[in-house]
C-alpha atoms as a PDB file:
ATOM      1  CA  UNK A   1      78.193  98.224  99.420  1.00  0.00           C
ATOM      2  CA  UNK A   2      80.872  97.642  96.755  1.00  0.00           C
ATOM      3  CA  UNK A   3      80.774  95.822  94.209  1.00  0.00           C
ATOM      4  CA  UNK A   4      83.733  93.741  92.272  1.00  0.00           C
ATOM      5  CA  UNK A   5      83.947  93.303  88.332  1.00  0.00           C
ATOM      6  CA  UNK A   6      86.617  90.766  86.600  1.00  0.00           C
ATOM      7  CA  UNK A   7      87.572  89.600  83.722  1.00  0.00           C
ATOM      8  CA  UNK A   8      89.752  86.489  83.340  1.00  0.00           C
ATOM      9  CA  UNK A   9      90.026  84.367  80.425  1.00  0.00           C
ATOM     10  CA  UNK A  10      87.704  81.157  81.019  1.00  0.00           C
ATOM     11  CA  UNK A  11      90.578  78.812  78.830  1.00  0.00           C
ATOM     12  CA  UNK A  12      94.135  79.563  77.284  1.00  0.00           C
ATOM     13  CA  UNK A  13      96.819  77.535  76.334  1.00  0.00           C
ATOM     14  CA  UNK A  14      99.910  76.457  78.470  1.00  0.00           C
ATOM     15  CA  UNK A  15     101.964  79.777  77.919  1.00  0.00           C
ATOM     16  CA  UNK A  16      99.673  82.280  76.712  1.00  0.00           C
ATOM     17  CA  UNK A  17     100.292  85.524  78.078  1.00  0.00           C
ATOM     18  CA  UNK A  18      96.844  86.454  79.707  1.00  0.00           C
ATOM     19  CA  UNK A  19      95.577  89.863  80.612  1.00  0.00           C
ATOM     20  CA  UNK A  20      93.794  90.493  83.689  1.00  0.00           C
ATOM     21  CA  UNK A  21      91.094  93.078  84.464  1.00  0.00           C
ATOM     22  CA  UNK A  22      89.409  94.097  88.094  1.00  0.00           C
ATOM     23  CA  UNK A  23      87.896  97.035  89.124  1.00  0.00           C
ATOM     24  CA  UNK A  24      85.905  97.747  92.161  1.00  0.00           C
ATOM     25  CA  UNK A  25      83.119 100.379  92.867  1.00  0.00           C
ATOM     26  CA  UNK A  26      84.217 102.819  95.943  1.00  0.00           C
ATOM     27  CA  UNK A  27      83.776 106.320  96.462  1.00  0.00           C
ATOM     28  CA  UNK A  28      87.749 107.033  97.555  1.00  0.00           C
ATOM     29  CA  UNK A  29      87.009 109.765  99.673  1.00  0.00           C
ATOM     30  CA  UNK A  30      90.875 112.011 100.016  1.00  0.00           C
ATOM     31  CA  UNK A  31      90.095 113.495 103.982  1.00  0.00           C
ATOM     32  CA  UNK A  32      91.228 116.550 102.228  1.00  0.00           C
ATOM     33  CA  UNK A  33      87.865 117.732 101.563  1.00  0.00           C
ATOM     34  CA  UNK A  34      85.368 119.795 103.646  1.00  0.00           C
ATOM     35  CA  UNK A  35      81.824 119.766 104.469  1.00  0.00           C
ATOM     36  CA  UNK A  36      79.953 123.126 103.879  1.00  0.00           C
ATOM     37  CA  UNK A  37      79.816 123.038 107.808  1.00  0.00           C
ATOM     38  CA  UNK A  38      84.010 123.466 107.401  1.00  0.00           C
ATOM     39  CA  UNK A  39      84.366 119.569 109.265  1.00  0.00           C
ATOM     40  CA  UNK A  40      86.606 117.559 107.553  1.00  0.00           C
ATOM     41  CA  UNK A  41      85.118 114.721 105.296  1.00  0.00           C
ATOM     42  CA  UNK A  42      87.132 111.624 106.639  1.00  0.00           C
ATOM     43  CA  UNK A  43      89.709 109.661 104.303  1.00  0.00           C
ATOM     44  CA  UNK A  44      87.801 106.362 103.123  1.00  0.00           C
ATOM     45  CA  UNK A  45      90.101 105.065 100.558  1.00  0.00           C
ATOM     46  CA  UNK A  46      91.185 101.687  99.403  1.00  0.00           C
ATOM     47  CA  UNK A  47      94.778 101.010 100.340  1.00  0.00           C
ATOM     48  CA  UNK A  48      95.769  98.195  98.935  1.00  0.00           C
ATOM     49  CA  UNK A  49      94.730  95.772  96.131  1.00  0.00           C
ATOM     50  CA  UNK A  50      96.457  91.831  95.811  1.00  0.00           C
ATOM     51  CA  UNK A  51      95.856  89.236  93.084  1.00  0.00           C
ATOM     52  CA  UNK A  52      96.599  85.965  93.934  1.00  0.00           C
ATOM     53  CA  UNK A  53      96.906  82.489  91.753  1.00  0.00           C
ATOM     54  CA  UNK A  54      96.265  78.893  93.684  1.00  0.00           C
ATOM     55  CA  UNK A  55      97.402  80.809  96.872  1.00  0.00           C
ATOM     56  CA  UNK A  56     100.951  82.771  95.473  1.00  0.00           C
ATOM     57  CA  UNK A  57     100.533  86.772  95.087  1.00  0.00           C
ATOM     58  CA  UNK A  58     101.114  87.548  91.575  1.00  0.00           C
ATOM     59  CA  UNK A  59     100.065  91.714  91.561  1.00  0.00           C
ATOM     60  CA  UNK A  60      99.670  93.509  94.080  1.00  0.00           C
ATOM     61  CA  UNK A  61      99.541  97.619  94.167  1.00  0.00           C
ATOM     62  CA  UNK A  62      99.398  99.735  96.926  1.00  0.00           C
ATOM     63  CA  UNK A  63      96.895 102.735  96.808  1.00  0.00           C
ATOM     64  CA  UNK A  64      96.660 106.104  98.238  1.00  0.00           C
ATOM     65  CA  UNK A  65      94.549 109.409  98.710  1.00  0.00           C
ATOM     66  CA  UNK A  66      95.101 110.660  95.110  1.00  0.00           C
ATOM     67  CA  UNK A  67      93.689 107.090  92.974  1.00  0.00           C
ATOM     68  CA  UNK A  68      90.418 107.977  91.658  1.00  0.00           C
ATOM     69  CA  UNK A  69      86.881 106.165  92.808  1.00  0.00           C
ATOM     70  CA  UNK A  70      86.331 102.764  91.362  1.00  0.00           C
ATOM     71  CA  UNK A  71      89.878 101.807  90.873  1.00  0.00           C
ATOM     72  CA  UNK A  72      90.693  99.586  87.883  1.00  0.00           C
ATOM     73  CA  UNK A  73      93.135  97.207  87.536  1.00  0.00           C
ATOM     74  CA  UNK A  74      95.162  95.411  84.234  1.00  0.00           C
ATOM     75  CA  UNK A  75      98.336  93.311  84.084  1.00  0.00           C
ATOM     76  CA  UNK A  76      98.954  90.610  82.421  1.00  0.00           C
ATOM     77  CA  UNK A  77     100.727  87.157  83.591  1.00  0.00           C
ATOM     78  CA  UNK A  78     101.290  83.496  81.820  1.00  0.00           C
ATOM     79  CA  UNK A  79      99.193  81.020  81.563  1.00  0.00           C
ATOM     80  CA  UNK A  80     100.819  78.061  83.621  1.00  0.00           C
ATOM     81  CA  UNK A  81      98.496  75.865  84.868  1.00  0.00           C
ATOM     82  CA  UNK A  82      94.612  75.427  85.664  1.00  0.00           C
ATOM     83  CA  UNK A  83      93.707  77.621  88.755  1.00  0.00           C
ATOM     84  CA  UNK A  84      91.936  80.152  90.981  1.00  0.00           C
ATOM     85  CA  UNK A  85      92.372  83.773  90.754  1.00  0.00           C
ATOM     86  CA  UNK A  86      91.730  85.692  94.031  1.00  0.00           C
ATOM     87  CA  UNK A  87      91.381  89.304  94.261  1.00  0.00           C
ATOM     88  CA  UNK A  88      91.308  91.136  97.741  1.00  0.00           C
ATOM     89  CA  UNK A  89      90.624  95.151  98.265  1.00  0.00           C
ATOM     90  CA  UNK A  90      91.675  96.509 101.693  1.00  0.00           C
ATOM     91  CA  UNK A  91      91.586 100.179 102.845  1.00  0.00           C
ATOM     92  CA  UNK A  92      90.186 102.335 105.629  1.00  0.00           C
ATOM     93  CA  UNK A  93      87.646 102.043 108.522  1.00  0.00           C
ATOM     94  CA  UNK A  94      87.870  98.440 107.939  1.00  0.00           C
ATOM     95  CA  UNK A  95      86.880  97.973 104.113  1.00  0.00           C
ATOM     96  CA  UNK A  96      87.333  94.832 102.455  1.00  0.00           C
ATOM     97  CA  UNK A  97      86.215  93.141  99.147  1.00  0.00           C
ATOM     98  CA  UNK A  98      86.955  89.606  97.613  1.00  0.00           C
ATOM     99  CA  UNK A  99      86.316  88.250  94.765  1.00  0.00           C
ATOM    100  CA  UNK A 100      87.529  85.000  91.962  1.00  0.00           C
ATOM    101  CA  UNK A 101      87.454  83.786  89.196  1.00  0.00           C
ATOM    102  CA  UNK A 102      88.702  80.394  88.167  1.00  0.00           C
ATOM    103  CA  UNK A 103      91.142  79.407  84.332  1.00  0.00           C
ATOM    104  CA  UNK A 104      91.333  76.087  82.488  1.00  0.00           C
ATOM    105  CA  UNK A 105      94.872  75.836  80.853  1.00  0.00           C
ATOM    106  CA  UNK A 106      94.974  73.345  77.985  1.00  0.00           C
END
């Protein structure tokens, strides 16, 4: 099972550029590599990752076979208002991983 870590600022100031961090725990298997049998491991990657603030997508990155296990995520955005962060992970043989984190703006 995967596991999400994040790191958003708890407070910051009306216009404070903020940095946000999220990784996820996932073994990103390629489908490129084989078995000792010679079978094809299948692909099990993440394919995409979204961050969203009170509902509007503000990151979003789309993924593929050559991004490393446990992808991690920074970017930065401005501290408007007081809100929830939402972070989805989608990807193959129907993965998916959510996670949030709320920010006081004074």
């Amino acid at each position: 099972m995967a596991s999400a870590l994040i790191n958003v600022p708890k407070r910051a100031k009306r216009g404070d550029l903020i940095e946000i961090r999220a990784l996820t725990s996932h073994i990103m298997e390629t489908g490129y590599r084989r078995k000792a049998s010679g079978e094809i491991v299948p692909r099990d990657i993440i394919t995409s990752f979204t961050c969203r603030f009170n509902g509007q997508e503000i990151f979003r990155a789309d993924l593929f076979p050559a991004i490393a296990a446990n992808p991690y995520f920074s970017f930065f955005t401005t501290a408007t208002e007081s809100g929830k962060f939402e972070f989805e992970w989608t990807g193959d043989n129907g993965f998916s991983q959510t996670a949030s984190a709320a920010i006081t703006v004074e």
